[in-house]
N, C-alpha and C. Protein backbone atom coordinates (compact mmCIF):
# COMPACT_ATOMS: atom_id res chain seq x y z
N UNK A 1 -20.79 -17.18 -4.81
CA UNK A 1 -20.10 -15.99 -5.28
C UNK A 1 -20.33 -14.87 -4.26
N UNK A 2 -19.33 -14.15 -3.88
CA UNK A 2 -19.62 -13.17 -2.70
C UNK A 2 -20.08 -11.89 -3.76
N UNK A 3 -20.13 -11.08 -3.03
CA UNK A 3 -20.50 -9.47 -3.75
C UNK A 3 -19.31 -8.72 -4.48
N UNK A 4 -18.16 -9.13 -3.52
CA UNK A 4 -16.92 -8.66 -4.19
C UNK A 4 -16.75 -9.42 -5.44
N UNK A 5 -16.67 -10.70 -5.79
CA UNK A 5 -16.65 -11.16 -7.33
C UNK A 5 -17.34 -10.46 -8.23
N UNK A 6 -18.40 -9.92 -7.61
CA UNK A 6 -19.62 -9.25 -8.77
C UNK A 6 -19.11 -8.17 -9.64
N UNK A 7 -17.33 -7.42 -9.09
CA UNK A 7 -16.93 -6.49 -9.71
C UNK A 7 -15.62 -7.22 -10.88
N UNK A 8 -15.32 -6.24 -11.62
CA UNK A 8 -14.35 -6.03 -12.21
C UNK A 8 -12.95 -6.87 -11.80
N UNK A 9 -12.46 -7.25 -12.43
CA UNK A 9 -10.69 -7.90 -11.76
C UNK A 9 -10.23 -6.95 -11.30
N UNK A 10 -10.11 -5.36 -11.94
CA UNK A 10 -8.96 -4.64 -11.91
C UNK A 10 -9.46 -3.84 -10.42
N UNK A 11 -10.82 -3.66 -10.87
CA UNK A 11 -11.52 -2.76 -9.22
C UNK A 11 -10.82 -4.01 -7.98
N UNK A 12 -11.14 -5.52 -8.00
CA UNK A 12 -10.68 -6.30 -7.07
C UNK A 12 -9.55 -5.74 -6.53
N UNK A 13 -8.55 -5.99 -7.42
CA UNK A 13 -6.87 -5.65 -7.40
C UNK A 13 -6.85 -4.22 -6.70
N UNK A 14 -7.63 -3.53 -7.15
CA UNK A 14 -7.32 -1.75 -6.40
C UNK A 14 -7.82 -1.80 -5.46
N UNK A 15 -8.94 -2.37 -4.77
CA UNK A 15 -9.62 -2.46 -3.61
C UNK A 15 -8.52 -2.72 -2.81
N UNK A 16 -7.80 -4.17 -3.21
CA UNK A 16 -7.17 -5.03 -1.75
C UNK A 16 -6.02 -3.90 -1.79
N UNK A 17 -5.55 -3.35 -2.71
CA UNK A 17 -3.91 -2.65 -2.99
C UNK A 17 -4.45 -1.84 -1.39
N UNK A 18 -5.67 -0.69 -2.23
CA UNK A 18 -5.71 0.12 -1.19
C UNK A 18 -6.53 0.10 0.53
N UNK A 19 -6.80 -1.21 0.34
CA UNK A 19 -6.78 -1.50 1.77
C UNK A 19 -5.31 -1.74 2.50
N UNK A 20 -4.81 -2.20 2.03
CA UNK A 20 -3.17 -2.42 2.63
C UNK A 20 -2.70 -1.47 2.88
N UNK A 21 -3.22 -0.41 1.67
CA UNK A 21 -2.26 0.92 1.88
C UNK A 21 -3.04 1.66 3.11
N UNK A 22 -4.27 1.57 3.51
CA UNK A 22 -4.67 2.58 4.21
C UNK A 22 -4.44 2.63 5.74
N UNK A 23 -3.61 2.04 6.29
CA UNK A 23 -3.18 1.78 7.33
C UNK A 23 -1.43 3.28 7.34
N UNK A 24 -1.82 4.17 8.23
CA UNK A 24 -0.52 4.85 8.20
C UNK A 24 0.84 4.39 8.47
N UNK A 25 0.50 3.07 9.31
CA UNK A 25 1.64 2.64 9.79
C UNK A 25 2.49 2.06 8.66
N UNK A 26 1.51 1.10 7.90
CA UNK A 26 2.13 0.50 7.01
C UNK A 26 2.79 1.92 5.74
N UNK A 27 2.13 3.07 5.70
CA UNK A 27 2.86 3.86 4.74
C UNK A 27 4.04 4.32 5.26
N UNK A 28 4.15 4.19 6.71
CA UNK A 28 5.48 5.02 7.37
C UNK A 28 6.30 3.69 7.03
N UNK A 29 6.03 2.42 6.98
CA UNK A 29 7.06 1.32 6.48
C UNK A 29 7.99 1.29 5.33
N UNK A 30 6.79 1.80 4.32
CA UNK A 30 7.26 2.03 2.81
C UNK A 30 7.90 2.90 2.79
N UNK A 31 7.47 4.10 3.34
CA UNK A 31 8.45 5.55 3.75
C UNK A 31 10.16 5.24 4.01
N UNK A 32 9.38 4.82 4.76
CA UNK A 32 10.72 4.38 6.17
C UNK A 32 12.18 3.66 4.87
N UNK A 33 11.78 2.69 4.50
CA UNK A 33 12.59 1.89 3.26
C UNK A 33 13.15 2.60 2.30
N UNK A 34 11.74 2.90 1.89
CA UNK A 34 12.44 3.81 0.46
C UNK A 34 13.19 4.97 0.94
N UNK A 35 13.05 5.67 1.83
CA UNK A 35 14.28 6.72 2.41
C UNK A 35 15.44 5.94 2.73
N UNK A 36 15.36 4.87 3.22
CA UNK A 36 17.11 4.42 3.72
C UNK A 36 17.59 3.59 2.34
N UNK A 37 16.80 3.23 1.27
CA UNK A 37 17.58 3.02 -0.04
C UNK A 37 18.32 1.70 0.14
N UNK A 38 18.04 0.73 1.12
CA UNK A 38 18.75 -0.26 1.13
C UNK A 38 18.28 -1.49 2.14
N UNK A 39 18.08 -2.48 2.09
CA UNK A 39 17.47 -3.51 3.17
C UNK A 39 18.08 -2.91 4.50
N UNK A 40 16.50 -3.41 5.25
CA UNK A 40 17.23 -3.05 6.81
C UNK A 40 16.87 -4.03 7.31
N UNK A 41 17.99 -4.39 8.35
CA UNK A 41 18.22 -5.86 8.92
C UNK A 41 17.89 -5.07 10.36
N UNK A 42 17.27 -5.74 11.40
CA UNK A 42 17.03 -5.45 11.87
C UNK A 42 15.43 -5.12 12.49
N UNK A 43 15.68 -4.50 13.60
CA UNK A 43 14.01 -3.85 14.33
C UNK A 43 13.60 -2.44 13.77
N UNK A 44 12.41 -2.84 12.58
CA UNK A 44 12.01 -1.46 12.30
C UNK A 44 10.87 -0.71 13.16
N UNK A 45 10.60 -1.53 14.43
CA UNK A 45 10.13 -1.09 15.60
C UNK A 45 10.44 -0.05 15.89
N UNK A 46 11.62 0.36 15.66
CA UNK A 46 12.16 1.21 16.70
C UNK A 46 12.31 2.40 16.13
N UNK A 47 11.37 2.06 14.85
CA UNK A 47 11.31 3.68 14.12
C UNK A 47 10.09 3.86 14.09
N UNK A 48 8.69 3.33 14.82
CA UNK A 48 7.89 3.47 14.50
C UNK A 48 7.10 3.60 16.24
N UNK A 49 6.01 4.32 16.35
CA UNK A 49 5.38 4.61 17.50
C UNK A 49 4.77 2.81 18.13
N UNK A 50 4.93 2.07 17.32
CA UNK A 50 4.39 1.05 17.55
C UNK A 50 5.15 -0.34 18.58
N UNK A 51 4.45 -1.12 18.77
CA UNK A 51 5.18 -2.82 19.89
C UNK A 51 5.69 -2.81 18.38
N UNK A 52 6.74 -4.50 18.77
CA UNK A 52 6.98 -4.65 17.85
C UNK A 52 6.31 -5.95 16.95
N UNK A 53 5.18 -6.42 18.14
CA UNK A 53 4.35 -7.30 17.63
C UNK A 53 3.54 -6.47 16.59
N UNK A 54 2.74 -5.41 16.66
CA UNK A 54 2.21 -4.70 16.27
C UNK A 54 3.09 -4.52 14.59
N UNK A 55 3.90 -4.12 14.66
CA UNK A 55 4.72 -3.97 13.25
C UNK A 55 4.85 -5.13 12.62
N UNK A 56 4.99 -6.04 13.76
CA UNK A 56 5.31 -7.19 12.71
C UNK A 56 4.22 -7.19 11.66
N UNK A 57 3.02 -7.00 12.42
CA UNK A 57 1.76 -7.89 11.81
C UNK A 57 1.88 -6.68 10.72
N UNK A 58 2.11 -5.03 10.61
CA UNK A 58 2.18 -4.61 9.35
C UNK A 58 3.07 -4.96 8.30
N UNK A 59 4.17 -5.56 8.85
CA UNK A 59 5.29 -6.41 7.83
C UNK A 59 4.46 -6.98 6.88
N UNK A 60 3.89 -8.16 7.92
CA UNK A 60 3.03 -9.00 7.51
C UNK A 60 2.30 -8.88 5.82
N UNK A 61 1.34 -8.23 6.98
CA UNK A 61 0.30 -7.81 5.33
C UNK A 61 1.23 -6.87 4.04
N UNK A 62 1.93 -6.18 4.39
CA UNK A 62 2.89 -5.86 3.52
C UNK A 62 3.22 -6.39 2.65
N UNK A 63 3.99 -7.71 2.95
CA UNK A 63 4.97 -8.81 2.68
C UNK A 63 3.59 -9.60 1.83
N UNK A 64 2.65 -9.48 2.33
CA UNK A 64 1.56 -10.97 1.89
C UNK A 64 1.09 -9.93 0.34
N UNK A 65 1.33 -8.60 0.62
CA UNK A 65 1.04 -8.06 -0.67
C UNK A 65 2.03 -7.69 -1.73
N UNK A 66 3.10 -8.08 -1.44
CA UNK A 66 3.91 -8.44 -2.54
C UNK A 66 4.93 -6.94 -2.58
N UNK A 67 4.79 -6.06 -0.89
CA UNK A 67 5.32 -4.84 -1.58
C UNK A 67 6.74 -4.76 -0.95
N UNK A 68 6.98 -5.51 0.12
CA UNK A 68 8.50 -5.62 0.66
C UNK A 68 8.51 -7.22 0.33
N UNK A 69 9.89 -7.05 0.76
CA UNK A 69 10.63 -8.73 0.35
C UNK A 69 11.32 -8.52 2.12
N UNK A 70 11.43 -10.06 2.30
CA UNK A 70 11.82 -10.54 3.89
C UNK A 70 12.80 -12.04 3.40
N UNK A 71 14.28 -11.08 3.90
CA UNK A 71 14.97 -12.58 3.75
C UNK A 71 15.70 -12.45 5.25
N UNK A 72 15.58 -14.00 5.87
CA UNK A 72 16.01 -14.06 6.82
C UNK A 72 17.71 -14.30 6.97
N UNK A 73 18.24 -14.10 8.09
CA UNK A 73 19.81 -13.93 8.12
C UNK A 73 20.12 -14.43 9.43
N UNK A 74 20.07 -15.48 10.16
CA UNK A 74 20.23 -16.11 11.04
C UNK A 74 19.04 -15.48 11.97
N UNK A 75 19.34 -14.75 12.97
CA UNK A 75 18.22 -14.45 13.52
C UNK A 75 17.24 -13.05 13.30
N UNK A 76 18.36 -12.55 12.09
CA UNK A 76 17.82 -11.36 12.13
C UNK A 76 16.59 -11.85 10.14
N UNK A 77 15.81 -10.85 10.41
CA UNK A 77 15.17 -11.00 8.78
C UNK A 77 15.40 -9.26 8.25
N UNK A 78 15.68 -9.17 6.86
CA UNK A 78 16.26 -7.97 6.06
C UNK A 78 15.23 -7.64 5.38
N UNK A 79 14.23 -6.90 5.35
CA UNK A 79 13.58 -5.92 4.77
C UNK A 79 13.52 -4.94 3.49
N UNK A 80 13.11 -5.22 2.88
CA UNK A 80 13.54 -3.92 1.53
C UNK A 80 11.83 -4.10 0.85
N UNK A 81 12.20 -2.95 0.16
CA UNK A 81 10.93 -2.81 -1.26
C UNK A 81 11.10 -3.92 -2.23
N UNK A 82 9.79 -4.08 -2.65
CA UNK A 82 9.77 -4.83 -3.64
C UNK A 82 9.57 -4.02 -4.83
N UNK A 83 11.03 -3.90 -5.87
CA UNK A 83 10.76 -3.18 -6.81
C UNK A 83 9.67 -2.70 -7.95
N UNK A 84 9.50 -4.13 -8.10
CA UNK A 84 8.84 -4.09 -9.46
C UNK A 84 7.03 -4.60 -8.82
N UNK A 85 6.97 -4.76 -7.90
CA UNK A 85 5.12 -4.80 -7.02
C UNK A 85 5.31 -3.21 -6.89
N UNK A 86 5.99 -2.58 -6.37
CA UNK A 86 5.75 -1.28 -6.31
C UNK A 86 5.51 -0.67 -7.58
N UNK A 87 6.16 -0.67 -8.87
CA UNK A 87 5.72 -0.18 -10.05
C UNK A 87 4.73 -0.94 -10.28
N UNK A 88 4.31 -1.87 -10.25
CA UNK A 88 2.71 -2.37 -10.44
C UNK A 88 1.30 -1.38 -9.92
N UNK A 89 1.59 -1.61 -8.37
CA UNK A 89 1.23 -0.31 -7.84
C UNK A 89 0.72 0.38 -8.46
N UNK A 90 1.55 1.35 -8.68
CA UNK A 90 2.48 2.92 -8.75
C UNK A 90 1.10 2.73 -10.41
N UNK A 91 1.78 1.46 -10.87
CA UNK A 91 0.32 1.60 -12.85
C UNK A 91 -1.08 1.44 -12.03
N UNK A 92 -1.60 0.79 -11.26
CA UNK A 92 -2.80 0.24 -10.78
C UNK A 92 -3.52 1.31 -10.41
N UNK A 93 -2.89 2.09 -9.54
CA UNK A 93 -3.20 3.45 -9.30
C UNK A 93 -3.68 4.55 -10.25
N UNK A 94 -2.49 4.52 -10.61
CA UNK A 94 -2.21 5.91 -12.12
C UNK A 94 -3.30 5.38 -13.23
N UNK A 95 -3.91 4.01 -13.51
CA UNK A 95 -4.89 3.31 -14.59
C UNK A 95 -6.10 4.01 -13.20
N UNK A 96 -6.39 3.65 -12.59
CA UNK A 96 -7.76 3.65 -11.59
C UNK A 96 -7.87 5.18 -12.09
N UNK A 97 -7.04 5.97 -11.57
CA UNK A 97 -7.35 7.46 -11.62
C UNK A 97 -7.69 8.02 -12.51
N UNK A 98 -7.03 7.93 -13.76
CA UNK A 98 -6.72 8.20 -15.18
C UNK A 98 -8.38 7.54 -15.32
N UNK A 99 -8.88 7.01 -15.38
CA UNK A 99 -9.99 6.14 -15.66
C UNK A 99 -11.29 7.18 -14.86
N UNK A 100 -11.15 7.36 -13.43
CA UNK A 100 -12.11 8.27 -13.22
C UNK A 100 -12.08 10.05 -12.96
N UNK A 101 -11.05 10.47 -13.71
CA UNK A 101 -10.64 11.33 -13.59
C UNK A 101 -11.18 12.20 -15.44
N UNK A 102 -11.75 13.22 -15.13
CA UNK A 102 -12.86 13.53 -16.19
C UNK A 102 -12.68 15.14 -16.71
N UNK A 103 -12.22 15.49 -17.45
CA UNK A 103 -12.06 16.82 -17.70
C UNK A 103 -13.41 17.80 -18.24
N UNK A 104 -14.26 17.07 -18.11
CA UNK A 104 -15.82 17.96 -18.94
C UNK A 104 -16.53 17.58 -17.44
N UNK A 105 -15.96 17.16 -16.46
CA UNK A 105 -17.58 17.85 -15.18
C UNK A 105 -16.27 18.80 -14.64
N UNK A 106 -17.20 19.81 -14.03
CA UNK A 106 -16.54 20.75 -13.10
C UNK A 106 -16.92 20.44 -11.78
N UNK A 107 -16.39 21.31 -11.00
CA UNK A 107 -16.44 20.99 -9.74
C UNK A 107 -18.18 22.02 -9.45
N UNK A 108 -18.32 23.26 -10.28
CA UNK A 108 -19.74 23.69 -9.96
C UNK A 108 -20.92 23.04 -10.77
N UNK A 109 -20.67 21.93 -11.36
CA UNK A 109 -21.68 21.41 -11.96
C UNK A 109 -21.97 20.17 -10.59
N UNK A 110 -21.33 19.78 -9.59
CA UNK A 110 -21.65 18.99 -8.92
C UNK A 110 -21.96 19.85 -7.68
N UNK A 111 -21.86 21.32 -7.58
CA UNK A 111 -22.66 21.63 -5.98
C UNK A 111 -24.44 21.82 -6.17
N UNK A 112 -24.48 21.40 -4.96
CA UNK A 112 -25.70 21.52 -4.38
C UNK A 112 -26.39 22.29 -3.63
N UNK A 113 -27.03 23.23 -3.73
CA UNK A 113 -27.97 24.45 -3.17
C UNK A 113 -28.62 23.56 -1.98
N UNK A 114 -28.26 24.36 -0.22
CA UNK A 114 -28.75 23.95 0.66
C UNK A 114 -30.03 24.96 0.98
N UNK A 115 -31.00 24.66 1.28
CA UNK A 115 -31.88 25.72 1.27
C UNK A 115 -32.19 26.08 3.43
């Protein structure tokens, strides 16, 4: 059993979400999509500071996390959001927060006097 089993399912699930997410590139991907509202066929290289090996591999983990969909079209592959992994998301998140998010500590009950 590694150390990571030792937690929670749902902490698991938010961990890997937000490792995927913490990569900027990969948020300018999601960006990138959900602004053009429609699969893009094509090199999304060429919207991004990055090679396009480099993007691929954020496709990649993207794609391996369930948050774009990749259908290929002869030589080209089409890109879009994955609707309903993104509202998964979008709860996984909003449950994590909601969960440590506390209305009876304040923010001056947690400072600390430097002497």
């Amino acid at each position: 059993m590694t150390k990571v089993e030792l937690f929670e399912s749902s902490l698991q699930e938010a961990a890997q979400l937000f490792k995927v997410l913490s990569h900027p590139a990969r948020l300018s991907i999601l960006k990138y999509l959900a602004l053009s509202k429609t699969c893009i066929s094509g090199d999304i290289s060429e919207e991004l500071p990055l090679s396009r090996t480099t993007v691929n591999q954020h496709l990649n983990e993207l794609k391996n996390a369930g948050l774009i969909q990749g259908t290929i079209e002869g030589v080209k592959v089409n890109y879009c959001l994955n609707p309903d992994r993104i509202n998964e998301v979008v709860e996984t998140m909003n449950n994590f927060f909601n969960d440590i998010q506390s209305d009876t500590i304040s923010i001056d009950n947690c400072r600390m006097t430097i002497d």
